[in-house]
N, C-alpha and C. Protein backbone atom coordinates (compact mmCIF):
# COMPACT_ATOMS: atom_id res chain seq x y z
N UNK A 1 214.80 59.93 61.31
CA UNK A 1 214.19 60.09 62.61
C UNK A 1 212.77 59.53 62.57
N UNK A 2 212.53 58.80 63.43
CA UNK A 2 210.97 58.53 63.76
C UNK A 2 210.23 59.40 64.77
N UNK A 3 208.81 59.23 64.21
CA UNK A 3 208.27 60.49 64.94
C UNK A 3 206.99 59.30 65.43
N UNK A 4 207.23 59.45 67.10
CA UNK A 4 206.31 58.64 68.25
C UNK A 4 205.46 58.99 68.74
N UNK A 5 204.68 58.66 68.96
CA UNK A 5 203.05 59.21 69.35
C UNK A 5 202.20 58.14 70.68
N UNK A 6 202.69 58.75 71.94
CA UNK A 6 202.44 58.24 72.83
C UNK A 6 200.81 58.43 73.69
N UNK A 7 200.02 57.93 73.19
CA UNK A 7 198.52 57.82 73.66
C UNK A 7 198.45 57.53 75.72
N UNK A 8 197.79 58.74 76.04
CA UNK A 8 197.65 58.66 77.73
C UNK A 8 196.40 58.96 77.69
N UNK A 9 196.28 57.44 78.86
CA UNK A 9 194.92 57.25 79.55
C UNK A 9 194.88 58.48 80.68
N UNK A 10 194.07 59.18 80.51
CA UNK A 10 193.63 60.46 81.68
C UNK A 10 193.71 61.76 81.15
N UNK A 11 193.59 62.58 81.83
CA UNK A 11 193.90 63.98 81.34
C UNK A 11 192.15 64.64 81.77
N UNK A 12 191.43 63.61 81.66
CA UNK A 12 190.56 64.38 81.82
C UNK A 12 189.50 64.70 80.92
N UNK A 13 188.12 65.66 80.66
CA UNK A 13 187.39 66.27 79.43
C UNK A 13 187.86 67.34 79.11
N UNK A 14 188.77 68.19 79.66
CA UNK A 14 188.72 69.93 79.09
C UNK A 14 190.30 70.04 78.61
N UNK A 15 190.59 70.93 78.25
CA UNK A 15 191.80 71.16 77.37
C UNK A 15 193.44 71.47 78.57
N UNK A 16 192.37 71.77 79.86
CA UNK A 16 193.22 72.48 80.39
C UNK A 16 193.67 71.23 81.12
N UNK A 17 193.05 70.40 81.66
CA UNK A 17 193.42 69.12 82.17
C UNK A 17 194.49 67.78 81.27
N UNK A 18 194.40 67.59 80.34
CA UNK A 18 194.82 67.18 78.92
C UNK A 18 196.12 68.11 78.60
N UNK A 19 196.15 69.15 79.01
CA UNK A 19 197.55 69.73 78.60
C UNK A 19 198.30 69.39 79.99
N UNK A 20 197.58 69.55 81.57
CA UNK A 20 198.57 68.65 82.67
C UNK A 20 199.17 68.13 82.49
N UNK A 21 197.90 66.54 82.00
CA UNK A 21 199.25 65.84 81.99
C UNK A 21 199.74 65.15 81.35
N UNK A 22 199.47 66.30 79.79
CA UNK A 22 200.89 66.04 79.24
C UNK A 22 201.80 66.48 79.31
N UNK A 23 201.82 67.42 80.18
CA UNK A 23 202.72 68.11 81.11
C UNK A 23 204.11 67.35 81.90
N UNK A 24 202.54 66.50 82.59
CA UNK A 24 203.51 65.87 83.89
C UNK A 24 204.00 64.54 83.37
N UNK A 25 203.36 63.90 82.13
CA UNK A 25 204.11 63.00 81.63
C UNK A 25 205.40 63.46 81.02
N UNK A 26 205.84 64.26 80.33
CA UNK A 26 206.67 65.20 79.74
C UNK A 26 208.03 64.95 80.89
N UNK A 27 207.70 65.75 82.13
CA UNK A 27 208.20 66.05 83.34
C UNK A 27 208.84 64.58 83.72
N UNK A 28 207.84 63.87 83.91
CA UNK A 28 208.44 62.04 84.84
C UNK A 28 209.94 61.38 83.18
N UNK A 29 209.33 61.80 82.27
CA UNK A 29 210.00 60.92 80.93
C UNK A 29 211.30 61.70 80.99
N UNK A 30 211.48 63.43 81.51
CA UNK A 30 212.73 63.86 81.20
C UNK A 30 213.74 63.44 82.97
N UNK A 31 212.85 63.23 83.80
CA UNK A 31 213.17 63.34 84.89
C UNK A 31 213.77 61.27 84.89
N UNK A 32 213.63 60.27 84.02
CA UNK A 32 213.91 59.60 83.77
C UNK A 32 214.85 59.36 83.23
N UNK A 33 215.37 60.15 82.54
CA UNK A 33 216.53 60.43 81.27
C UNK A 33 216.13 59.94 80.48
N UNK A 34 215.13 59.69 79.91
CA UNK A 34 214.39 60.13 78.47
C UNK A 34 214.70 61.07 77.89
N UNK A 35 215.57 61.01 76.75
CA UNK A 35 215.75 62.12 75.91
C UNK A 35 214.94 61.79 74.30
N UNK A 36 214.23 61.17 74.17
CA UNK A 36 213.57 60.31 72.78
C UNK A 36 212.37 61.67 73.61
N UNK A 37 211.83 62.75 72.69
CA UNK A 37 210.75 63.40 72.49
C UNK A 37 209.35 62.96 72.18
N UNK A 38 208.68 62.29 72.36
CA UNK A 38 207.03 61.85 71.85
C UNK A 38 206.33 62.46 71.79
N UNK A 39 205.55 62.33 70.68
CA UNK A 39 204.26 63.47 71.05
C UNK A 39 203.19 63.15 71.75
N UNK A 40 202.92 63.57 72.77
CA UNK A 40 202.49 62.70 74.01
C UNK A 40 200.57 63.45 74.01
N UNK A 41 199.66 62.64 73.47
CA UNK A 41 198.00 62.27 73.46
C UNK A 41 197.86 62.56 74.79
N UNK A 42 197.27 63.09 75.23
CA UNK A 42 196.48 62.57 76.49
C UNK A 42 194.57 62.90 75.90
N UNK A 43 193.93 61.43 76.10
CA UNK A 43 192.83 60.85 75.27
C UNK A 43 191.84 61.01 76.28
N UNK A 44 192.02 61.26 77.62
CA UNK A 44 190.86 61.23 78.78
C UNK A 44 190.52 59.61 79.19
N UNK A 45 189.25 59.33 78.88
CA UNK A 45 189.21 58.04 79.12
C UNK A 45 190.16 56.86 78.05
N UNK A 46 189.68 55.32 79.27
CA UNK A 46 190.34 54.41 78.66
C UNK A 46 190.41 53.79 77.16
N UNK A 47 188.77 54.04 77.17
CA UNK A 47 188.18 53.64 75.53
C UNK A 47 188.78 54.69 74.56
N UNK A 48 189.17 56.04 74.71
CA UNK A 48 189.33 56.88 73.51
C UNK A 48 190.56 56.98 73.39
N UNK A 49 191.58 56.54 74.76
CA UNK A 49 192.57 55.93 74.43
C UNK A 49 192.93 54.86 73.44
N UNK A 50 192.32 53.65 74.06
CA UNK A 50 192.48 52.67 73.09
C UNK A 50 192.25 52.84 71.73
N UNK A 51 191.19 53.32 71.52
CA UNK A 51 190.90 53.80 70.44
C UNK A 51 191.83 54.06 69.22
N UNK A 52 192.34 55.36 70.36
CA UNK A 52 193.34 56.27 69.16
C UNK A 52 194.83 55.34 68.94
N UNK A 53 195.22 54.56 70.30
CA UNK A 53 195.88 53.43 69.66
C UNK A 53 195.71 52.81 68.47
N UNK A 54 194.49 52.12 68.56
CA UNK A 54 193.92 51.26 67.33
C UNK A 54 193.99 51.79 66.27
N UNK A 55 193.84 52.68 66.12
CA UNK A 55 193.65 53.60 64.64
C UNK A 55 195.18 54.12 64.24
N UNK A 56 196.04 54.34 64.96
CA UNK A 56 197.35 54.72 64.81
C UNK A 56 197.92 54.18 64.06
N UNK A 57 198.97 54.22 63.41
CA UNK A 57 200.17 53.79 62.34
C UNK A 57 201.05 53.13 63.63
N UNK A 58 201.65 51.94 64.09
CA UNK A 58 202.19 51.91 64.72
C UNK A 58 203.82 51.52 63.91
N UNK A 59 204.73 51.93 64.42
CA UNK A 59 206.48 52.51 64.40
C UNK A 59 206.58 50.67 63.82
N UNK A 60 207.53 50.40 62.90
CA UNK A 60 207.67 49.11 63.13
C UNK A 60 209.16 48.43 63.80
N UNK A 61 209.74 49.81 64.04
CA UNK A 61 211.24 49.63 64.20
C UNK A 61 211.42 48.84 65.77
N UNK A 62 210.11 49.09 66.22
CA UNK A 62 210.71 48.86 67.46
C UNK A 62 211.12 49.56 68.40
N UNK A 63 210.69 51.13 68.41
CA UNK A 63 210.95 52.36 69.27
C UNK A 63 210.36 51.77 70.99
N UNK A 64 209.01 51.55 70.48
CA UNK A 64 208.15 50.82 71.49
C UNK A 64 208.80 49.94 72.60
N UNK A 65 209.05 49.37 71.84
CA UNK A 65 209.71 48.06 72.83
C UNK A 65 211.38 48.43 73.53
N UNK A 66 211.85 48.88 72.56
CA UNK A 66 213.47 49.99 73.20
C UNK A 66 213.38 50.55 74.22
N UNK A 67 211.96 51.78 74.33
CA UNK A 67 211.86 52.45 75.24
C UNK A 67 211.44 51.67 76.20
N UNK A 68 210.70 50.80 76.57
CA UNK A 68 210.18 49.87 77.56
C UNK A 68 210.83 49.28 78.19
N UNK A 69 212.06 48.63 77.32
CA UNK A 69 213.04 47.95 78.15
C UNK A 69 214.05 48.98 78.49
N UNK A 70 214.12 50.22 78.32
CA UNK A 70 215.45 51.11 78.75
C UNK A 70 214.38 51.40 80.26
N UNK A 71 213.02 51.41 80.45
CA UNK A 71 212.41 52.05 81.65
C UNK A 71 212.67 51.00 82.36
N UNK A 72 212.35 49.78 81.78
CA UNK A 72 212.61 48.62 82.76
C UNK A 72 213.77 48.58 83.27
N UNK A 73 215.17 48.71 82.53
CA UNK A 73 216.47 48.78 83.17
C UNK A 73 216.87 49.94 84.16
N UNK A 74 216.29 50.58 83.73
CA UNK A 74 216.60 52.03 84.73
C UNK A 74 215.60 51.81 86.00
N UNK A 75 215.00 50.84 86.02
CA UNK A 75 213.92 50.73 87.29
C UNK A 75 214.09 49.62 88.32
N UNK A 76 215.51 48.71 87.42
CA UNK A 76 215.88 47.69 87.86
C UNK A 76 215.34 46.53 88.36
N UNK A 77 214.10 46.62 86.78
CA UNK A 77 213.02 45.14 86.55
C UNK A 77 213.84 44.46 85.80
C-alpha cells in the first residue's frame, strides 16, 4: 500500500479552519467516488503549500497522475 499525502492551498491560520477543509476536501473526494484515502495537509497559504510540496517524498508509482486522470474521466475532460 502507498501512503499519499495531499497538500491544500487554504484552510486558513487556526486549527479550526485547517481541519474544515480538510473536512470538506475529504467530503467532495468521497462524494466523487474516491475511495484511495490521503492524508489530506491543509497548509493555509499558497507559499507553505508549495513549500510542503517541495520538501515531500513524492510517490513514484504514479498514484498522482492515476488519480488525476480517474477525476478527469469522471468529469468528462
Amino acid at each position: 500500500m502507498v501512503d499519499v499525502t495531499v497538500f491544500v492551498e487554504g484552510g486558513g491560520d487556526t486549527n479550526h479552519l485547517r481541519a474544515a477543509c480538510r473536512e470538506g476536501l475529504r467530503t467532495f473526494l468521497t462524494k466523487a467516488g474516491v475511495t484511495a484515502r490521503p492524508v489530506i495537509k491543509a497548509r493555509g497559504s499558497r507559499d507553505k503549500a508549495y513549500e510542503s510540496f517541495c520538501i515531500a517524498v513524492i510517490d513514484a508509482s504514479g498514484w498522482a497522475e492515476r488519480f488525476i486522470d480517474e477525476l478527469k474521466r469522471r468529469m468528462g475532460l
